[in-house]
Each structure stands twice: as C-alpha cells, then as structure tokens.
PDB file of N, CA and C in Angstrom:
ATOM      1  N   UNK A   1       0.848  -1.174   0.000  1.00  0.00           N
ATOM      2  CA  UNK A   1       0.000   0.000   0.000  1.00  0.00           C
ATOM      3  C   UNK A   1       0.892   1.234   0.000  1.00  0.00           C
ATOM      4  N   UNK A   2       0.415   2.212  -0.963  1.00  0.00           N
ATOM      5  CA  UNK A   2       1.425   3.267  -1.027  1.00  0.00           C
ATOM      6  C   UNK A   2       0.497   4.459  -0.279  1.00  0.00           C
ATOM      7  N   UNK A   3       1.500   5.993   0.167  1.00  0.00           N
ATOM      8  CA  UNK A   3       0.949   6.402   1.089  1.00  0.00           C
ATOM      9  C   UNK A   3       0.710   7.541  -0.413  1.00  0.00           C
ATOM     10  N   UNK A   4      -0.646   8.160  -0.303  1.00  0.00           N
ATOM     11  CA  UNK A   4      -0.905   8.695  -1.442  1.00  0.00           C
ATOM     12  C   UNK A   4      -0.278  10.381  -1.345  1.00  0.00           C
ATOM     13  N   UNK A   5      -0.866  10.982  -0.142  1.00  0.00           N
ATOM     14  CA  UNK A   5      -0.048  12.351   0.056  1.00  0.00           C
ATOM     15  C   UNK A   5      -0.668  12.679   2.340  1.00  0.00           C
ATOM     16  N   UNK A   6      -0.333  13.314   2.071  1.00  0.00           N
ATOM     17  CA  UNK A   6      -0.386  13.996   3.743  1.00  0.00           C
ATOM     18  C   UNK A   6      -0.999  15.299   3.318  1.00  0.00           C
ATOM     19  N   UNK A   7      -1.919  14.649   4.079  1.00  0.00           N
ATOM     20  CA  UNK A   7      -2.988  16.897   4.441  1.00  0.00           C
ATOM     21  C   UNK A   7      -3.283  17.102   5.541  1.00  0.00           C
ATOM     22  N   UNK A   8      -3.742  18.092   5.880  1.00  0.00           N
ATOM     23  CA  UNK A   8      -4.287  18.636   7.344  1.00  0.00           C
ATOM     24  C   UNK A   8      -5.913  19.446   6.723  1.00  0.00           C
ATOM     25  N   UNK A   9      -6.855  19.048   7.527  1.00  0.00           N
ATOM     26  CA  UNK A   9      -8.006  19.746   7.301  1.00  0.00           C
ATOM     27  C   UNK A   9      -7.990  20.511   8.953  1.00  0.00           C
ATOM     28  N   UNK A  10      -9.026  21.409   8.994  1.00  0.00           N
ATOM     29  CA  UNK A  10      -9.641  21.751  10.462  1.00  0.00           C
ATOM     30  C   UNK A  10     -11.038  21.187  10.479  1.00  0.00           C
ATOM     31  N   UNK A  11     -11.404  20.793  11.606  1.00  0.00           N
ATOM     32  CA  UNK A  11     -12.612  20.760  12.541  1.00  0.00           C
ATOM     33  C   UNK A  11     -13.170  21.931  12.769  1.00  0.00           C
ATOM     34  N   UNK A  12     -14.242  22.065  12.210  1.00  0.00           N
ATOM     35  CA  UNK A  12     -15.298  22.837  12.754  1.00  0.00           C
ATOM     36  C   UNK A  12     -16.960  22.706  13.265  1.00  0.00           C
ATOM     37  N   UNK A  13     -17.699  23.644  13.848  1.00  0.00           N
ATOM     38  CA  UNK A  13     -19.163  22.346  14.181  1.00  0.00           C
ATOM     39  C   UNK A  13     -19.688  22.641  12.921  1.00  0.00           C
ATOM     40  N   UNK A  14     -20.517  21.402  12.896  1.00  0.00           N
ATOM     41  CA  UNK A  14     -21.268  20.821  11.757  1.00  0.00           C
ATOM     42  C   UNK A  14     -22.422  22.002  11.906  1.00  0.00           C
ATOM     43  N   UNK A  15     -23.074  21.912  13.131  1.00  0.00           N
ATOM     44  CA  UNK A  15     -24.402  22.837  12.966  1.00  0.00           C
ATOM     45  C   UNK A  15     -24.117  23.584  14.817  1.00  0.00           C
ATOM     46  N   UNK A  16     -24.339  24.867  15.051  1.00  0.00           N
ATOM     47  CA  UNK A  16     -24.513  25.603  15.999  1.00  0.00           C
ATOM     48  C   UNK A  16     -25.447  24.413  17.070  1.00  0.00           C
ATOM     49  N   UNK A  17     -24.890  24.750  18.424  1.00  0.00           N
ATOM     50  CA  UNK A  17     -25.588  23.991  19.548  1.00  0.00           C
ATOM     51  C   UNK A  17     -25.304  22.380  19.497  1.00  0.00           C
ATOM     52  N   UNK A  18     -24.233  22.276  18.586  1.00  0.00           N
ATOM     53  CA  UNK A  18     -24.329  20.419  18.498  1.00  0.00           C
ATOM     54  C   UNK A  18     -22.631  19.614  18.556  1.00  0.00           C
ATOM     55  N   UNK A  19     -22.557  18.890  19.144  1.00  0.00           N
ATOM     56  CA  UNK A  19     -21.438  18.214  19.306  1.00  0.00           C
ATOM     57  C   UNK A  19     -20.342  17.252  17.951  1.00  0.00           C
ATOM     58  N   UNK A  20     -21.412  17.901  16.611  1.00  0.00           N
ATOM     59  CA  UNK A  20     -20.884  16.829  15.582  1.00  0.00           C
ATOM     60  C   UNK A  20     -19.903  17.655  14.744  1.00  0.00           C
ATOM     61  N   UNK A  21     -18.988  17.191  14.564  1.00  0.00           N
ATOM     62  CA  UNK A  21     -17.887  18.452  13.766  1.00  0.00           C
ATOM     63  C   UNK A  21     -17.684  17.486  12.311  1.00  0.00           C
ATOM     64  N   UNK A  22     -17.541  18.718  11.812  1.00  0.00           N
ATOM     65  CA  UNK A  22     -17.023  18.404  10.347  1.00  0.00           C
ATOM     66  C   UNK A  22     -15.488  18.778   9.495  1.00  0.00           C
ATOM     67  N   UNK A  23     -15.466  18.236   8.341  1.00  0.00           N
ATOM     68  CA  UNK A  23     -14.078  19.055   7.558  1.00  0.00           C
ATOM     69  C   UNK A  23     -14.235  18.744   6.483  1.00  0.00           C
ATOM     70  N   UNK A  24     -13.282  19.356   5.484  1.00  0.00           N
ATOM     71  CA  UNK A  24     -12.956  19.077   4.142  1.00  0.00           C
ATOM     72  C   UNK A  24     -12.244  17.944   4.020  1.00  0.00           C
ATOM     73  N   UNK A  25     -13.209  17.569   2.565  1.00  0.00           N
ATOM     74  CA  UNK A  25     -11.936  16.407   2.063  1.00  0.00           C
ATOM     75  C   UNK A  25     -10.939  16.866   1.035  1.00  0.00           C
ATOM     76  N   UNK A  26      -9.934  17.145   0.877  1.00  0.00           N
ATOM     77  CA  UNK A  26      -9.102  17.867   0.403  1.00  0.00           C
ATOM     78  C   UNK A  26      -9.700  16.984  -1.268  1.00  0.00           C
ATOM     79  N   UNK A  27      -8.907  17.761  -1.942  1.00  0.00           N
ATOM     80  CA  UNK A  27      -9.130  17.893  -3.282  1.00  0.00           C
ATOM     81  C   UNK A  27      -8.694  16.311  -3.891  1.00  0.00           C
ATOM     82  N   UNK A  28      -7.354  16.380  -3.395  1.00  0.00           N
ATOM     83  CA  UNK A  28      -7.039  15.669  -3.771  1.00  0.00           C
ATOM     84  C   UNK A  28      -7.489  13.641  -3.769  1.00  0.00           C
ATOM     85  N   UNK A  29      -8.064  13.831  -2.711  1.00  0.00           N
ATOM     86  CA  UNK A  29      -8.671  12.715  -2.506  1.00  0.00           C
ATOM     87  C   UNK A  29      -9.787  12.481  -3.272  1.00  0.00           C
ATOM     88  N   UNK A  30     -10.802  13.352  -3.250  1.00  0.00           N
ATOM     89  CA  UNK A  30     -11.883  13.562  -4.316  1.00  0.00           C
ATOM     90  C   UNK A  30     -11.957  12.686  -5.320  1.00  0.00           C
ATOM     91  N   UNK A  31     -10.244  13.306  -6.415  1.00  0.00           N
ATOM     92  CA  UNK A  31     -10.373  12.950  -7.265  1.00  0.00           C
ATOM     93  C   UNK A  31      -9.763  11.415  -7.308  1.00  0.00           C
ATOM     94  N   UNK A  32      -8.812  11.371  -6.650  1.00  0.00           N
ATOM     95  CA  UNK A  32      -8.595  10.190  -6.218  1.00  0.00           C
ATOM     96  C   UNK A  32      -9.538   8.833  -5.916  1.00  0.00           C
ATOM     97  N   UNK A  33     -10.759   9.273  -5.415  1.00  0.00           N
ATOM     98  CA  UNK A  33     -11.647   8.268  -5.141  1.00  0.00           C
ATOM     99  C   UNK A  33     -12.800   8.744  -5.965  1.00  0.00           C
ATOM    100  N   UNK A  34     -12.671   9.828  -7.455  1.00  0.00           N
ATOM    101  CA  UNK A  34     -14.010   9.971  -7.748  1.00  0.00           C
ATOM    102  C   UNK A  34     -15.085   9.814  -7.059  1.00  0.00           C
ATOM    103  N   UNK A  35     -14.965  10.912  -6.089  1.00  0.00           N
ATOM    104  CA  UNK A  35     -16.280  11.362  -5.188  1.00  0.00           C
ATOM    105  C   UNK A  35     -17.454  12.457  -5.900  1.00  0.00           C
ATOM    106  N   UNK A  36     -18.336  12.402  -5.598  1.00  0.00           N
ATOM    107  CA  UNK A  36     -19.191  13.519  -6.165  1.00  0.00           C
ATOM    108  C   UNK A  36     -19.741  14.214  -4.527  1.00  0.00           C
ATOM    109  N   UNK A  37     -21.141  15.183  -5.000  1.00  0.00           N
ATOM    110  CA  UNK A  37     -21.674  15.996  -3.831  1.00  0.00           C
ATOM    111  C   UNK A  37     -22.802  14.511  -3.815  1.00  0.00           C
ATOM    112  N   UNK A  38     -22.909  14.279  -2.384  1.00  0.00           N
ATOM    113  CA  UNK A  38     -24.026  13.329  -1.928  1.00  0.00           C
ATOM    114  C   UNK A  38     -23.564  11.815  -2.073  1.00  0.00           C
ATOM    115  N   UNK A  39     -22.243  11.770  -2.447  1.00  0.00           N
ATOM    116  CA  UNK A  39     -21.777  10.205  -2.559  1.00  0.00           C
ATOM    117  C   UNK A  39     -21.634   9.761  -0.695  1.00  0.00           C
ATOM    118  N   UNK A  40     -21.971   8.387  -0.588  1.00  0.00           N
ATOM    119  CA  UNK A  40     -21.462   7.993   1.284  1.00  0.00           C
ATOM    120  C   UNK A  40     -20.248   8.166   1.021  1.00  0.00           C
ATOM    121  N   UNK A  41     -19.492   7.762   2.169  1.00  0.00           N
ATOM    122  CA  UNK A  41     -18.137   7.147   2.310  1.00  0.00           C
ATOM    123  C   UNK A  41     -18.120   6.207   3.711  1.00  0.00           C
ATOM    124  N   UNK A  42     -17.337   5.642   3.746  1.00  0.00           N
ATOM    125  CA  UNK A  42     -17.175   4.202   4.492  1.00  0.00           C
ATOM    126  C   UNK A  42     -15.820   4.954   5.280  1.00  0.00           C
ATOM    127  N   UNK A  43     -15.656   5.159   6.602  1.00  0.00           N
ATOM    128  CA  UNK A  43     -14.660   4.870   7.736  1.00  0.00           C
ATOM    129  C   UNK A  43     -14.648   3.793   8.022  1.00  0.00           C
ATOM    130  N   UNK A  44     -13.277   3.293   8.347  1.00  0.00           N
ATOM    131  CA  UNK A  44     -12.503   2.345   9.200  1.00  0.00           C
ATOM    132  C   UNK A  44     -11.229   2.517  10.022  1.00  0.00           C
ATOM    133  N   UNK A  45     -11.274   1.997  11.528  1.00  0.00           N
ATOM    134  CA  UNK A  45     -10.816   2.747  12.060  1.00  0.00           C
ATOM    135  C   UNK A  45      -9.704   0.911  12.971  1.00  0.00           C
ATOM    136  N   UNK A  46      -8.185   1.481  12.666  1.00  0.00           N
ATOM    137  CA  UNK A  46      -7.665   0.076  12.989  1.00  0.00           C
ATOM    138  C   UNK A  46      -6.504   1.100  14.087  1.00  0.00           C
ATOM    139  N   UNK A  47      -6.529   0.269  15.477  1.00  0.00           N
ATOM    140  CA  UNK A  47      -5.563   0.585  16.194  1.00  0.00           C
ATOM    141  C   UNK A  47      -3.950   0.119  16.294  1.00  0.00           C
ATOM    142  N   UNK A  48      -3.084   0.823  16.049  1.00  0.00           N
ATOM    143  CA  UNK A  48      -2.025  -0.023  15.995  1.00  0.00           C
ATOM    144  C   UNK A  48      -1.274   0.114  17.351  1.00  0.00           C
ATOM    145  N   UNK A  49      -0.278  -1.248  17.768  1.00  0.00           N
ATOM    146  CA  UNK A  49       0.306  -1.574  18.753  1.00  0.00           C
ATOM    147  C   UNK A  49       0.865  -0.772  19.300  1.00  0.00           C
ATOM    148  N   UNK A  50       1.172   0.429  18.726  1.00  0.00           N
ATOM    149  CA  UNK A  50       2.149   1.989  19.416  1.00  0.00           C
ATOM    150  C   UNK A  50       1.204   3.239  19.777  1.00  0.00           C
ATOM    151  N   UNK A  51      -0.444   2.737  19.750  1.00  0.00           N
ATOM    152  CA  UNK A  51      -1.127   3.055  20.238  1.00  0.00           C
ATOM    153  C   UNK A  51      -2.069   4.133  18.924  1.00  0.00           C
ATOM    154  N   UNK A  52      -1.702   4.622  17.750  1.00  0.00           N
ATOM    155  CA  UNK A  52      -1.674   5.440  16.729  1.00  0.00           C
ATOM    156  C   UNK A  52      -3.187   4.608  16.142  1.00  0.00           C
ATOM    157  N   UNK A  53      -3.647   5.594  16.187  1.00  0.00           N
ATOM    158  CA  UNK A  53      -5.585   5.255  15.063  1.00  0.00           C
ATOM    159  C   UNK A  53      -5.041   5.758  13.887  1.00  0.00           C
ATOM    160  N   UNK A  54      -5.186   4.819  12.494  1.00  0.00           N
ATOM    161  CA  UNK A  54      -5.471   4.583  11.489  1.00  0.00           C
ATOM    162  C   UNK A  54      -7.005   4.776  10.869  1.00  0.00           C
ATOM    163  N   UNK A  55      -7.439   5.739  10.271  1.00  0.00           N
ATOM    164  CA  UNK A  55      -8.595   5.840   9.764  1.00  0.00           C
ATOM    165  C   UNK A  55      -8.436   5.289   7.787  1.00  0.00           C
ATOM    166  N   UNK A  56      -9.228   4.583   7.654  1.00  0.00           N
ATOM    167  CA  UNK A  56      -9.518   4.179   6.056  1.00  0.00           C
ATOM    168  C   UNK A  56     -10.677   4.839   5.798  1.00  0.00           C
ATOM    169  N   UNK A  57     -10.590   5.704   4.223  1.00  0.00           N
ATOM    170  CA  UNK A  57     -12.134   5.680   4.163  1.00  0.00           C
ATOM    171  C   UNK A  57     -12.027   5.522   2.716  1.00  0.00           C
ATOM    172  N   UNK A  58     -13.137   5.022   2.052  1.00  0.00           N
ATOM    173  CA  UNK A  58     -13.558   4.629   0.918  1.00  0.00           C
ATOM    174  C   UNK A  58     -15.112   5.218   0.592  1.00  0.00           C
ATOM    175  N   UNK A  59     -14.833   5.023  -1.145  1.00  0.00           N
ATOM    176  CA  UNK A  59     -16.175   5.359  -1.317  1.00  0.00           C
ATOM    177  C   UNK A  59     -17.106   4.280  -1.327  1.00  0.00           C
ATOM    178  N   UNK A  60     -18.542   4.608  -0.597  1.00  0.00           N
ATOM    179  CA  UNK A  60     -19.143   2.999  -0.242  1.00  0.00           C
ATOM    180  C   UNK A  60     -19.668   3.065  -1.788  1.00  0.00           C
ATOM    181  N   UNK A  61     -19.999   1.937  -2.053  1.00  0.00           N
ATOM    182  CA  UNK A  61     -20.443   1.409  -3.520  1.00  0.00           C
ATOM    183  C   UNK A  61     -22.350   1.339  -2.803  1.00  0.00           C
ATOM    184  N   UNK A  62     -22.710   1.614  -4.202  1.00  0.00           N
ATOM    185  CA  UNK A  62     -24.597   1.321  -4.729  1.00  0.00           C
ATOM    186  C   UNK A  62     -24.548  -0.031  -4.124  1.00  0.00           C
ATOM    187  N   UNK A  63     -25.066  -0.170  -3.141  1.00  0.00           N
ATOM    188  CA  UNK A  63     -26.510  -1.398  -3.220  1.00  0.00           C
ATOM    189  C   UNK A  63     -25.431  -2.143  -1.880  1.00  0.00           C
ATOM    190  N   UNK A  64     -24.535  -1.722  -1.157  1.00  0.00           N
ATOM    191  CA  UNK A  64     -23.881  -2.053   0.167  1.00  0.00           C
ATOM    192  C   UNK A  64     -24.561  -1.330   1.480  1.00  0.00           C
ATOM    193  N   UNK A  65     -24.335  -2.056   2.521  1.00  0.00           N
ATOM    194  CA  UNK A  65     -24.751  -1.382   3.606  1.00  0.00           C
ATOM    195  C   UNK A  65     -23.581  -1.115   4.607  1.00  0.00           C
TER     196      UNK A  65
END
C-alpha cells in the first residue's frame, strides 16, 4: 500500500448547539476516489500496537450497507 499524500483539514461544528464536527476532504482525494456531492463514504478505524488510530475511508459502492 502506497501512502498517497499527507494533508491537514480543520474541525469545525457541523451545525450551531451540536457536538458533531465536520471538515474538508481535500481535493485531492476527491479525485482520487471519484467522489461527487451526496456520494457515502465508508470509515474504518484500525488501532495499531504503538497506540496510533489509522482511519480508512472509501467510497461505499450502490446497493452495500
């Protein structure tokens, strides 16, 4: 697995009065995973032994849950 690039987004709240924050997906990924506006995406989240969270995300495919 190759590492594709390194970004930094910010956190900000999703909606006033609420605990859910959001960010950008940088550009580059976008195109990378041919994303559109309203596509899901799939997190996965793997802990490694030096204690470091690994997040995966993909675009979920039509007709998966």
């Amino acid at each position: 697995m190759g590492r594709l690039e390194t970004d930094e987004t910010i956190l900000t709240l999703a909606v006033s009065r609420s605990n859910s924050l959001r960010t950008t997906v940088p550009r580059h990924i976008i195109k990378k995973l041919n994303l559109s506006k309203g596509d899901a995406v799939r997190w996965d989240f793997d802990k490694t032994p030096d204690g470091k969270w690994i997040a995966t995300m993909s675009k979920k495919s039509e007709g998966t849950t």
